[in-house]
N, C-alpha and C. Protein backbone atom coordinates (compact mmCIF):
# COMPACT_ATOMS: atom_id res chain seq x y z
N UNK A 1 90.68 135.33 113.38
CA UNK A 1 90.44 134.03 113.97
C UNK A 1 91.39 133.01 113.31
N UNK A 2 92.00 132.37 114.04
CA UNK A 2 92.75 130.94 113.78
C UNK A 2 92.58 130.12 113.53
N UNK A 3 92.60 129.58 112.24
CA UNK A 3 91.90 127.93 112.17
C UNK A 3 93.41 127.03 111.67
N UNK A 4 93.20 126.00 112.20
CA UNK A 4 94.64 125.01 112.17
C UNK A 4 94.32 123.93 110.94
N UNK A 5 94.43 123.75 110.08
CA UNK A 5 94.29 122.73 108.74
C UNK A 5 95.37 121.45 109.05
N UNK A 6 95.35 120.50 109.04
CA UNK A 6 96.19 119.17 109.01
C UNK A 6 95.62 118.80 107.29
N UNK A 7 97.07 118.28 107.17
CA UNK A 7 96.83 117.61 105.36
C UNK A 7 97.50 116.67 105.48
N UNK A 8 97.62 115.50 105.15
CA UNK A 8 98.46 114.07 104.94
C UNK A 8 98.09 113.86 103.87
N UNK A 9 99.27 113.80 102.97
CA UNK A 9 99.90 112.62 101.86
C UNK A 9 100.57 111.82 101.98
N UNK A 10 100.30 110.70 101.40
CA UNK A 10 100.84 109.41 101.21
C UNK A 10 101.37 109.07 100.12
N UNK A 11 102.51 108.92 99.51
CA UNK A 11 102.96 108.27 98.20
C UNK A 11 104.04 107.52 98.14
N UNK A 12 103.94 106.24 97.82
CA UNK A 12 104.84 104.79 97.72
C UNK A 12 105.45 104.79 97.14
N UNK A 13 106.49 104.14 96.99
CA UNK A 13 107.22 103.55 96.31
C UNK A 13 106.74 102.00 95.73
N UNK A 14 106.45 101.80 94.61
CA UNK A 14 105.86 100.58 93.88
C UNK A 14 104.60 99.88 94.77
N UNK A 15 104.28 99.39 94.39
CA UNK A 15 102.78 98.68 94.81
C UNK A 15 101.73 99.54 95.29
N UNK A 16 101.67 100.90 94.25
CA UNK A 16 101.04 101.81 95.45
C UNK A 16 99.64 101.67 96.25
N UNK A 17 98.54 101.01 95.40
CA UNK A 17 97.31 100.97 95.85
C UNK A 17 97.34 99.80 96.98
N UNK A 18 98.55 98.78 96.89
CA UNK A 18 98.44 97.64 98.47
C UNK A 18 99.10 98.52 99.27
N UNK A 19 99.75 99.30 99.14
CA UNK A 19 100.97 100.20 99.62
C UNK A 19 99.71 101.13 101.20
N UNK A 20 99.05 101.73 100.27
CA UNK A 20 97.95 102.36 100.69
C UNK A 20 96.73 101.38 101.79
N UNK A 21 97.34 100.65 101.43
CA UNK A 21 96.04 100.04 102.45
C UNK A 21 96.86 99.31 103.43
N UNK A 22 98.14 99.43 103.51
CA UNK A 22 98.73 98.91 104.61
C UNK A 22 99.54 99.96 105.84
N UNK A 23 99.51 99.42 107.02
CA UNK A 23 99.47 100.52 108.04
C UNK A 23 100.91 99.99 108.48
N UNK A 24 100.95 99.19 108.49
CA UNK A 24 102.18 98.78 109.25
C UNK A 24 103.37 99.45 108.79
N UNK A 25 104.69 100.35 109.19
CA UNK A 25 105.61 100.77 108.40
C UNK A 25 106.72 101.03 109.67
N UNK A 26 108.03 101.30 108.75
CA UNK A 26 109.41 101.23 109.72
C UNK A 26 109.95 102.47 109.47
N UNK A 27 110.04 103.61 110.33
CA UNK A 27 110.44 105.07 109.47
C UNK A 27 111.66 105.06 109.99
N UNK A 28 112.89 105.83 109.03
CA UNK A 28 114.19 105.32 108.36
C UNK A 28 114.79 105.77 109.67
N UNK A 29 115.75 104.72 110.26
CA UNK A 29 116.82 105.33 111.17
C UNK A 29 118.21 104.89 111.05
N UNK A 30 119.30 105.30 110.99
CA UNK A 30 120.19 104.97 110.63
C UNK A 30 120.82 104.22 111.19
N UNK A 31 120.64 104.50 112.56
CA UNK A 31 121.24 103.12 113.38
C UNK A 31 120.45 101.72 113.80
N UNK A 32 119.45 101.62 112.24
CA UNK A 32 118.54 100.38 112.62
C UNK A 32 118.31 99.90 110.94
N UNK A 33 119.11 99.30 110.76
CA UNK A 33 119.53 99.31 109.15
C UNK A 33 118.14 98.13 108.99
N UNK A 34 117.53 98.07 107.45
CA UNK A 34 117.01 96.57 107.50
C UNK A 34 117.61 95.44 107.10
N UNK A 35 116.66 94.23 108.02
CA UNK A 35 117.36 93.35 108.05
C UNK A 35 116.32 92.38 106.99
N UNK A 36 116.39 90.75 107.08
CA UNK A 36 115.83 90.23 105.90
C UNK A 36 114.41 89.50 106.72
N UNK A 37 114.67 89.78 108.10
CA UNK A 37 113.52 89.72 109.16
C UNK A 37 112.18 90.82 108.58
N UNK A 38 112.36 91.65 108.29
CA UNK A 38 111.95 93.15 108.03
C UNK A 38 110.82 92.81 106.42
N UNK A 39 111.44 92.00 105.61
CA UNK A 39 110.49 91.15 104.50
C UNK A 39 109.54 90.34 104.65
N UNK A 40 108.48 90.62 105.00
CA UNK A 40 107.23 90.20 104.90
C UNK A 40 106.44 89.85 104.45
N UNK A 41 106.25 90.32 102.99
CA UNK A 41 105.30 90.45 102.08
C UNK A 41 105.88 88.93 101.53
N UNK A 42 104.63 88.94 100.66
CA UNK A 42 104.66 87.40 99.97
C UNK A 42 105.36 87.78 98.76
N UNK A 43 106.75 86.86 98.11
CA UNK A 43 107.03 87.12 96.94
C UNK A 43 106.29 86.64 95.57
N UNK A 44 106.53 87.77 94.44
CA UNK A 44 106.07 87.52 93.29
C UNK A 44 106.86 86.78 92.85
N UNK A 45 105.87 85.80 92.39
CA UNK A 45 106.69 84.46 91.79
C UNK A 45 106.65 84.90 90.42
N UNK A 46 105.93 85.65 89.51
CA UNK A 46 106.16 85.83 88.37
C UNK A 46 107.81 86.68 88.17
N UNK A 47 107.67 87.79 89.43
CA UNK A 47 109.43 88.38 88.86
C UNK A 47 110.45 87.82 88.99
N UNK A 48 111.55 87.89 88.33
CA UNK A 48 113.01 87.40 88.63
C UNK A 48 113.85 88.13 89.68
N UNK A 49 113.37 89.10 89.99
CA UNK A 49 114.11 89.64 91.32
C UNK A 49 114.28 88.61 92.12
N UNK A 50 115.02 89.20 93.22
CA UNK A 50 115.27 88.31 94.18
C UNK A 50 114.57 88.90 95.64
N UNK A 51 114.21 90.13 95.56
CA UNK A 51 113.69 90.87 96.79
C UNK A 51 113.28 92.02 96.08
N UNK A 52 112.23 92.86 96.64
CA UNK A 52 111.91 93.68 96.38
C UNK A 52 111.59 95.15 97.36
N UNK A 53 111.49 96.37 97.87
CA UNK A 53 111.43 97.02 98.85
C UNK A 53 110.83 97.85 98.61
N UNK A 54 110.13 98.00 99.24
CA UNK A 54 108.28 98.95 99.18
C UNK A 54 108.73 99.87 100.30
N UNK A 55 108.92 101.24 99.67
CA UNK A 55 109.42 102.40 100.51
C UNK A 55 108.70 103.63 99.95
N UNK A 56 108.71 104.62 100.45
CA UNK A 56 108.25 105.90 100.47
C UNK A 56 108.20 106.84 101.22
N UNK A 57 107.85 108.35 100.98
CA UNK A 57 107.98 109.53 101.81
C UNK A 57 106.69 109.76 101.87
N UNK A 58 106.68 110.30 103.25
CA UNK A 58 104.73 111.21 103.89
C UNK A 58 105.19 112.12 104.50
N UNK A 59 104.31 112.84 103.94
CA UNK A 59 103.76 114.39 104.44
C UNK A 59 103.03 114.74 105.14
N UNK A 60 102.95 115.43 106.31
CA UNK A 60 101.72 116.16 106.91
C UNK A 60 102.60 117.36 106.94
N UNK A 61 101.62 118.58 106.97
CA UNK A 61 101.43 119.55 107.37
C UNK A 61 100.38 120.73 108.00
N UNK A 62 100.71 121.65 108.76
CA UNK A 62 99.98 122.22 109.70
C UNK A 62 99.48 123.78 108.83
N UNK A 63 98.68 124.43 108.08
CA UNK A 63 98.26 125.43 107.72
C UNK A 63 97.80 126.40 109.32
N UNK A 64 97.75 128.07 109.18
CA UNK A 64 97.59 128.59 109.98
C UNK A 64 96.61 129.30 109.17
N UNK A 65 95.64 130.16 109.38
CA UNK A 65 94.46 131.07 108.50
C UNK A 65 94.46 132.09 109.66
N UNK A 66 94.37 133.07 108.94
CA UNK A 66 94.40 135.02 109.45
C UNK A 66 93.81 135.74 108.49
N UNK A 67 92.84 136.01 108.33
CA UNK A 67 92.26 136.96 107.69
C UNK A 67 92.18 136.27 105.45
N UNK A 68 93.44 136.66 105.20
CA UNK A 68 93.11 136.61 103.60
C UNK A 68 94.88 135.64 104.02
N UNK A 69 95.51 135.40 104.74
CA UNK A 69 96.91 135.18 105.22
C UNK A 69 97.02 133.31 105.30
N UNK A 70 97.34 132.76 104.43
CA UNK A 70 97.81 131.08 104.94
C UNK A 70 98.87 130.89 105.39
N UNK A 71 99.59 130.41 106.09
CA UNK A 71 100.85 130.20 106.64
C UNK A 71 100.97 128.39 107.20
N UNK A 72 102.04 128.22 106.40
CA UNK A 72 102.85 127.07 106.69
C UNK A 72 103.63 127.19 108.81
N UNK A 73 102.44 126.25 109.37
CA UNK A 73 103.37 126.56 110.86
C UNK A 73 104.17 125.36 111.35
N UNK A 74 103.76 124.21 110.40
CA UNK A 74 104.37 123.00 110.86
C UNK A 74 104.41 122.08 109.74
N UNK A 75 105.38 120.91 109.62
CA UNK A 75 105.47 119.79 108.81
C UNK A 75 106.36 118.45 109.72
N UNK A 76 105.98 117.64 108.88
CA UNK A 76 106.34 116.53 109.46
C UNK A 76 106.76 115.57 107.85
N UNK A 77 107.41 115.10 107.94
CA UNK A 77 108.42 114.48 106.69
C UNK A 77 108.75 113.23 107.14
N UNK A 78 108.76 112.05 106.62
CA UNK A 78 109.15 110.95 107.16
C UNK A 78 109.25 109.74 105.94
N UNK A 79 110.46 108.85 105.58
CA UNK A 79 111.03 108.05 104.70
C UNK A 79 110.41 106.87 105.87
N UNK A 80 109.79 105.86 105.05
CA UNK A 80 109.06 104.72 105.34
C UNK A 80 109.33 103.52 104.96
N UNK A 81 109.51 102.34 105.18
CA UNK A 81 109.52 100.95 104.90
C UNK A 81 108.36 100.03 104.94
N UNK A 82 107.88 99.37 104.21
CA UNK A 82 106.45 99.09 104.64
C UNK A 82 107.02 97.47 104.35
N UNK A 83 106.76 96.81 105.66
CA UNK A 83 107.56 95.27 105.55
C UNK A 83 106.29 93.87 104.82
N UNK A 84 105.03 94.66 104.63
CA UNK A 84 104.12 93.70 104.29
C UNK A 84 103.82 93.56 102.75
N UNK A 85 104.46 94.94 102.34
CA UNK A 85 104.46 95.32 100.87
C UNK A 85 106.18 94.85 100.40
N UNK A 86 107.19 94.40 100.85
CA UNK A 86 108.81 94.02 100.86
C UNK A 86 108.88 92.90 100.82
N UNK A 87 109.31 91.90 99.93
CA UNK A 87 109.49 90.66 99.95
C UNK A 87 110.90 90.25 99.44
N UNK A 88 111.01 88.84 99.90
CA UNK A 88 111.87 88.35 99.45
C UNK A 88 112.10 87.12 99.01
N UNK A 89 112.80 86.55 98.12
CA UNK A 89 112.54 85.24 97.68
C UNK A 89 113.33 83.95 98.66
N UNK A 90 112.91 82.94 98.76
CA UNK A 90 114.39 81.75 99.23
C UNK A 90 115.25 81.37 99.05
N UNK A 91 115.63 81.62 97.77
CA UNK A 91 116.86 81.17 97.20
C UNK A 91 118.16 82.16 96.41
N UNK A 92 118.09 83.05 97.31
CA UNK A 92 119.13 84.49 97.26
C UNK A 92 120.54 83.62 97.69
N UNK A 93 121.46 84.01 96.76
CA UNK A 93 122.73 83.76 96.81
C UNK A 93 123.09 85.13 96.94
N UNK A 94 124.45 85.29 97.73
CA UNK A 94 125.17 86.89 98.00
C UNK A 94 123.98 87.96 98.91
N UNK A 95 123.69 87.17 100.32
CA UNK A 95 122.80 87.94 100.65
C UNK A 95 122.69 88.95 101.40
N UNK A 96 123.72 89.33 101.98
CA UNK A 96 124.24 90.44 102.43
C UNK A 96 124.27 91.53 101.30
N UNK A 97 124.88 90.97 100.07
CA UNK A 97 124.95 92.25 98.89
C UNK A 97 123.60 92.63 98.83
N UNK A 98 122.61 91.63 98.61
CA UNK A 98 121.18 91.97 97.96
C UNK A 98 120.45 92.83 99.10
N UNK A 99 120.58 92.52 100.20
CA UNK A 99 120.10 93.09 101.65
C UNK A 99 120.85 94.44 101.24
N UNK A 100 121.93 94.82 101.02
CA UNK A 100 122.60 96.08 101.01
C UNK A 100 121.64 97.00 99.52
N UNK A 101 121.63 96.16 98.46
CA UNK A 101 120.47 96.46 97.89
C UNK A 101 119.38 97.49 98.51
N UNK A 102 118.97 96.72 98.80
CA UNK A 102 117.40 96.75 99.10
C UNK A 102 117.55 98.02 99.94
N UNK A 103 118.02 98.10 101.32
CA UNK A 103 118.65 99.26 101.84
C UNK A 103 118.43 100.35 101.53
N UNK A 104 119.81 100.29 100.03
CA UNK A 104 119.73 101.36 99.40
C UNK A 104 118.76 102.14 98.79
N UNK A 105 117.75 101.46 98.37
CA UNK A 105 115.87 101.75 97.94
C UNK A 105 116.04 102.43 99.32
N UNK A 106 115.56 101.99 100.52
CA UNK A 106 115.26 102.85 101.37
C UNK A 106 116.23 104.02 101.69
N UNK A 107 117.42 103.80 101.87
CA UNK A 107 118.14 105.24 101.73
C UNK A 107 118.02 106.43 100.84
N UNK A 108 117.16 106.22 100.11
CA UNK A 108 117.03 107.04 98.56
C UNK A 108 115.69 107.50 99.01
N UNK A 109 115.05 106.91 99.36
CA UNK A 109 113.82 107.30 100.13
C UNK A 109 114.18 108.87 101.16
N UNK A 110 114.96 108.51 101.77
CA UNK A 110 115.32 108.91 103.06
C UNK A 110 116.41 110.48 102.49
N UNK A 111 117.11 110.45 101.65
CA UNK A 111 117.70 111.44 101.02
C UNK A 111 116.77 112.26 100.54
N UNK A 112 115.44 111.79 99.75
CA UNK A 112 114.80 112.67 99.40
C UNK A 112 113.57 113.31 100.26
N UNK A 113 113.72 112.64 101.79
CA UNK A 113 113.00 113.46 102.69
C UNK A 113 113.51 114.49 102.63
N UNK A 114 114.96 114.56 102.95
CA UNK A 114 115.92 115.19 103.64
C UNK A 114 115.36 116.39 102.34
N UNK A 115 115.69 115.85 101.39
CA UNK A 115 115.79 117.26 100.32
C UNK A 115 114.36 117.94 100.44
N UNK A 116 112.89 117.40 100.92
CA UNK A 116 111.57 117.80 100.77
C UNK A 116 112.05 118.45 102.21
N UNK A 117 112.73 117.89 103.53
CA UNK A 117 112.31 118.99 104.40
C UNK A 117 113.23 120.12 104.23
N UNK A 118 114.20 120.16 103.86
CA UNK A 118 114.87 121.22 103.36
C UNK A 118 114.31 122.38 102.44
N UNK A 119 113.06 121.52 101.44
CA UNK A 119 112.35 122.25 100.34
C UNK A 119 111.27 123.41 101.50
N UNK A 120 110.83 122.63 102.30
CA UNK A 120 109.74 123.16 103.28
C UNK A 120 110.36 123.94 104.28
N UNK A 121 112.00 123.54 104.37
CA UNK A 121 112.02 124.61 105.64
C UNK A 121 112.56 126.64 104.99
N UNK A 122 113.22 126.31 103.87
CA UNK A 122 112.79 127.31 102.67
C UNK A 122 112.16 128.49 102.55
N UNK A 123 110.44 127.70 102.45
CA UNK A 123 108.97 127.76 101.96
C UNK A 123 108.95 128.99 102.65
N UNK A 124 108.44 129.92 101.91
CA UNK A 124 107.95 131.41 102.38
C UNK A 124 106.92 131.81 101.98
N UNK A 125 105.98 130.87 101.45
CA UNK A 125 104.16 130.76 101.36
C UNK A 125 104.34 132.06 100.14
N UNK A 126 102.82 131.73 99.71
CA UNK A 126 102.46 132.00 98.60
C UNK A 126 101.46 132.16 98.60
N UNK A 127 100.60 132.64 97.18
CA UNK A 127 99.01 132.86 97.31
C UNK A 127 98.34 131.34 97.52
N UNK A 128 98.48 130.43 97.33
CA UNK A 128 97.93 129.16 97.19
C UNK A 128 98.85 128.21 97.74
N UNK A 129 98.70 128.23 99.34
CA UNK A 129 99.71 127.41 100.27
C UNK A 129 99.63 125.85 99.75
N UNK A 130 98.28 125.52 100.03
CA UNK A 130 98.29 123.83 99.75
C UNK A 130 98.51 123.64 98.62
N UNK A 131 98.08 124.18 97.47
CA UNK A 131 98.51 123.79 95.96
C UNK A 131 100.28 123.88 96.02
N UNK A 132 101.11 124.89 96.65
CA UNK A 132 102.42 124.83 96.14
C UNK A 132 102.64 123.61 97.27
N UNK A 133 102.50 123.31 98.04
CA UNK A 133 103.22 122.38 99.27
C UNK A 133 102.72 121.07 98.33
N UNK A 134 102.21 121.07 97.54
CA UNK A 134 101.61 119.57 97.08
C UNK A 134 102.49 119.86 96.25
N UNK A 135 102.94 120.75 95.05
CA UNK A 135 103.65 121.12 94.35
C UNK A 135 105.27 120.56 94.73
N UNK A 136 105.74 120.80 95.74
CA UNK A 136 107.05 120.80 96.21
C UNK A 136 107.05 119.54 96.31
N UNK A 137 105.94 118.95 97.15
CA UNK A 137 105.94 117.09 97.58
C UNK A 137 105.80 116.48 96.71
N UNK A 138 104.90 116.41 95.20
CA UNK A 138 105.20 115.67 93.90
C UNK A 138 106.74 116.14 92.86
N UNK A 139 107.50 117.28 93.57
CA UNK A 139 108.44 117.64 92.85
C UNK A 139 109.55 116.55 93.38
N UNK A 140 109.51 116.41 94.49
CA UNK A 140 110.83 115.41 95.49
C UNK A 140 110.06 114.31 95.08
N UNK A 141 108.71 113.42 95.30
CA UNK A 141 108.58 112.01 95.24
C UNK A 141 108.76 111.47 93.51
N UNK A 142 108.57 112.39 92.65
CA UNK A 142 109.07 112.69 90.89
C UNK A 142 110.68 112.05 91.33
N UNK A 143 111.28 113.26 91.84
CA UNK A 143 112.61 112.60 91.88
C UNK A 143 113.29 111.54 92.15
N UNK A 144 112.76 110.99 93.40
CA UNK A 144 112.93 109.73 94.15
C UNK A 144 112.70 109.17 93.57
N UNK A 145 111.68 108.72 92.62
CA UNK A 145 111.14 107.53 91.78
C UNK A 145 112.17 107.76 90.88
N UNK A 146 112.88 108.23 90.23
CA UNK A 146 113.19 108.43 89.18
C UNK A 146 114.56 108.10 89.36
N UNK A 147 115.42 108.75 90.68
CA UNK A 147 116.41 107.94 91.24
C UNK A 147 115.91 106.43 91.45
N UNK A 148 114.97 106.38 91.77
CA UNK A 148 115.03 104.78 92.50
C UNK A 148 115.51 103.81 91.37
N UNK A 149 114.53 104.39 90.08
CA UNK A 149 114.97 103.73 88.65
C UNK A 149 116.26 103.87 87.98
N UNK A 150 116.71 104.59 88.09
CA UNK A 150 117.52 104.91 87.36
C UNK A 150 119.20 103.77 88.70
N UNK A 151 118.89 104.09 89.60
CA UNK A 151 119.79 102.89 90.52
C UNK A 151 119.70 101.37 90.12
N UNK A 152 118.51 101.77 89.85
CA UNK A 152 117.96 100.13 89.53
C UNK A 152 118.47 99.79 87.75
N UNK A 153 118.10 100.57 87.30
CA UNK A 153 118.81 100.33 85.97
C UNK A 153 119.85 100.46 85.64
N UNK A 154 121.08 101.21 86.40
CA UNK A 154 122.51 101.07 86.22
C UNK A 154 123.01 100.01 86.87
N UNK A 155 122.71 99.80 88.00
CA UNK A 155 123.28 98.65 88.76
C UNK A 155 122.32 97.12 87.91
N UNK A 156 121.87 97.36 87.21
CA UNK A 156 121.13 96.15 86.90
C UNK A 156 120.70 95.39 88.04
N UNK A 157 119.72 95.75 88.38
CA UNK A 157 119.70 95.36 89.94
C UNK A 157 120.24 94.71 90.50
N UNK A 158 120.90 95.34 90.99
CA UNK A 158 122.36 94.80 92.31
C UNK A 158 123.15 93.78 90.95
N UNK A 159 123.35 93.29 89.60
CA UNK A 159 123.59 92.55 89.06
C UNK A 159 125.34 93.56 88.66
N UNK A 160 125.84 94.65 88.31
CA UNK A 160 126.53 95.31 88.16
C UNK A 160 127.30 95.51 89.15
N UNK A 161 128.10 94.93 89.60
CA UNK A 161 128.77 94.91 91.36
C UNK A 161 129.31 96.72 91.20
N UNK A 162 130.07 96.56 90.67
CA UNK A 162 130.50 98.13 90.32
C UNK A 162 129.83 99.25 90.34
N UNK A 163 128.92 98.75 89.28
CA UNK A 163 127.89 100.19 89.25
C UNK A 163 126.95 100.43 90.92
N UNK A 164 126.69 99.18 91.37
CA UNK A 164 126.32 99.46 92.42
C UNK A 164 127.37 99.54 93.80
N UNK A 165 128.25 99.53 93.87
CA UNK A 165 129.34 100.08 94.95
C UNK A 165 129.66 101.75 94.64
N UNK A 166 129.27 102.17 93.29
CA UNK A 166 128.97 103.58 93.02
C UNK A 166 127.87 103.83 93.58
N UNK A 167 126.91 103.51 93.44
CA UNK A 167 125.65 104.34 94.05
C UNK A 167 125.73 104.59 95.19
N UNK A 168 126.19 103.50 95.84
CA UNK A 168 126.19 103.09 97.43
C UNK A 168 127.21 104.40 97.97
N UNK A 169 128.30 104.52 97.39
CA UNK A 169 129.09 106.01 97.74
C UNK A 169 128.21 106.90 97.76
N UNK A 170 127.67 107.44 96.21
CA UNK A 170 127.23 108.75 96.08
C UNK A 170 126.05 108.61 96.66
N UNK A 171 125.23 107.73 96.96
CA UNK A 171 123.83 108.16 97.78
C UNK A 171 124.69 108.87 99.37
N UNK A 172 125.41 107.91 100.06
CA UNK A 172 125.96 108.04 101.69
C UNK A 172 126.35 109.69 101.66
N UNK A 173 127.25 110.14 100.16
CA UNK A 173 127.81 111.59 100.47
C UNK A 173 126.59 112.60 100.06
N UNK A 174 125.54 111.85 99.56
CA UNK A 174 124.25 113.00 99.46
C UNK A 174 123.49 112.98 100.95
N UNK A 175 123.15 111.83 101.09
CA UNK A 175 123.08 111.72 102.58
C UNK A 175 123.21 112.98 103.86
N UNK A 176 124.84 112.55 103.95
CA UNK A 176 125.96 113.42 104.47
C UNK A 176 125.60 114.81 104.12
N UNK A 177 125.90 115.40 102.77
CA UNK A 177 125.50 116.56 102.22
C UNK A 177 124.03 116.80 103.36
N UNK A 178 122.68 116.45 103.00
CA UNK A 178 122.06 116.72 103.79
C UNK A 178 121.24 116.48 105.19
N UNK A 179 122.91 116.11 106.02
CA UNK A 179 122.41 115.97 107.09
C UNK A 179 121.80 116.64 107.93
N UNK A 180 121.99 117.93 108.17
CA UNK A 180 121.27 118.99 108.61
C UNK A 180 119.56 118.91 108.49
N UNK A 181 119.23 118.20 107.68
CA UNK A 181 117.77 117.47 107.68
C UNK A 181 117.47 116.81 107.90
N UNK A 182 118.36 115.80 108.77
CA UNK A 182 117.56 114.25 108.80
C UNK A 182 117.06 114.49 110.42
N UNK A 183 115.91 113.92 110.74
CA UNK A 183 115.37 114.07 111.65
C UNK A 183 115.79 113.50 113.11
């Protein structure tokens, strides 16, 4: 007998618990870049940023059951923008750069779908389907965060013109690299 399992995860990029309670979101397309329309959220007046971008990857997937048998029959992967959790301040000088910024948070998002559906299309199941598929999806959103920081701390946010006209390359040719995944 066949039974069909649906699982959804959710995991943000910064603000996670408002992150979570908001529905509204923009899933990544390349020919619909964001704009500063797209910032919604109310800015924190305590940070010195100038904008901030509340992004992340979700998961669903489809389990199949046969006897003692789990099988992975479907997934769904998707890099997110959430415009109520994204803010921006009024008084941005260079705002095209900072917009290109911000972007880039979501492109990094969006690279590491690419690398999770690539991880899943892979996947040749195991004794414990949902434990490794959760496994694989905290292994890519680990990464992403960790890129996200680590962009953010070389470029001094967007403050390093240089360091960030580097990222901006090597994210586009990872990108590129895995286009074959983008949806």
């Amino acid at each position: 007998m066949m039974r069909k399992v649906l699982l959804t995860f959710l995991l943000l990029y910064s603000s996670f618990l408002f992150a979570q309670r908001e529905k509204e979101k923009m899933e990544w397309n390349e020919n619909r870049p964001l704009t500063w329309e797209d910032f919604r959220g109310k800015p924190s007046s305590s940070s010195t940023y100038k904008a901030s971008t509340n992004s992340g990857i979700s998961i669903g997937w489809s389990l199949s059951e046969s006897g003692n048998k789990v099988v992975l029959v479907d997934y769904d992967v998707k890099a997110n923008f959430y415009p109520n959790n994204s803010w921006k301040k009024d008084n941005i000088v260079k705002k095209d750069f900072i917009l290109a910024h911000e972007q880039l948070h979501f492109d990094i998002s969006e690279l590491h779908a690419r690398k999770l559906r690539k991880a899943l299309a892979e996947y040749e199941g195991g004794r414990d389907v949902q434990k490794e598929l959760t496994a694989i999806y905290r292994k890519y959103e680990q990464e992403r965060t960790t890129m996200q920081n680590a962009f953010d701390a070389e470029s001094n946010h967007s403050r390093i013109e240089q360091e960030e006209l580097k990222w901006r390359d090597f994210v586009q040719k990872e990108l590129q690299k895995y286009s074959k995944y983008a949806e």
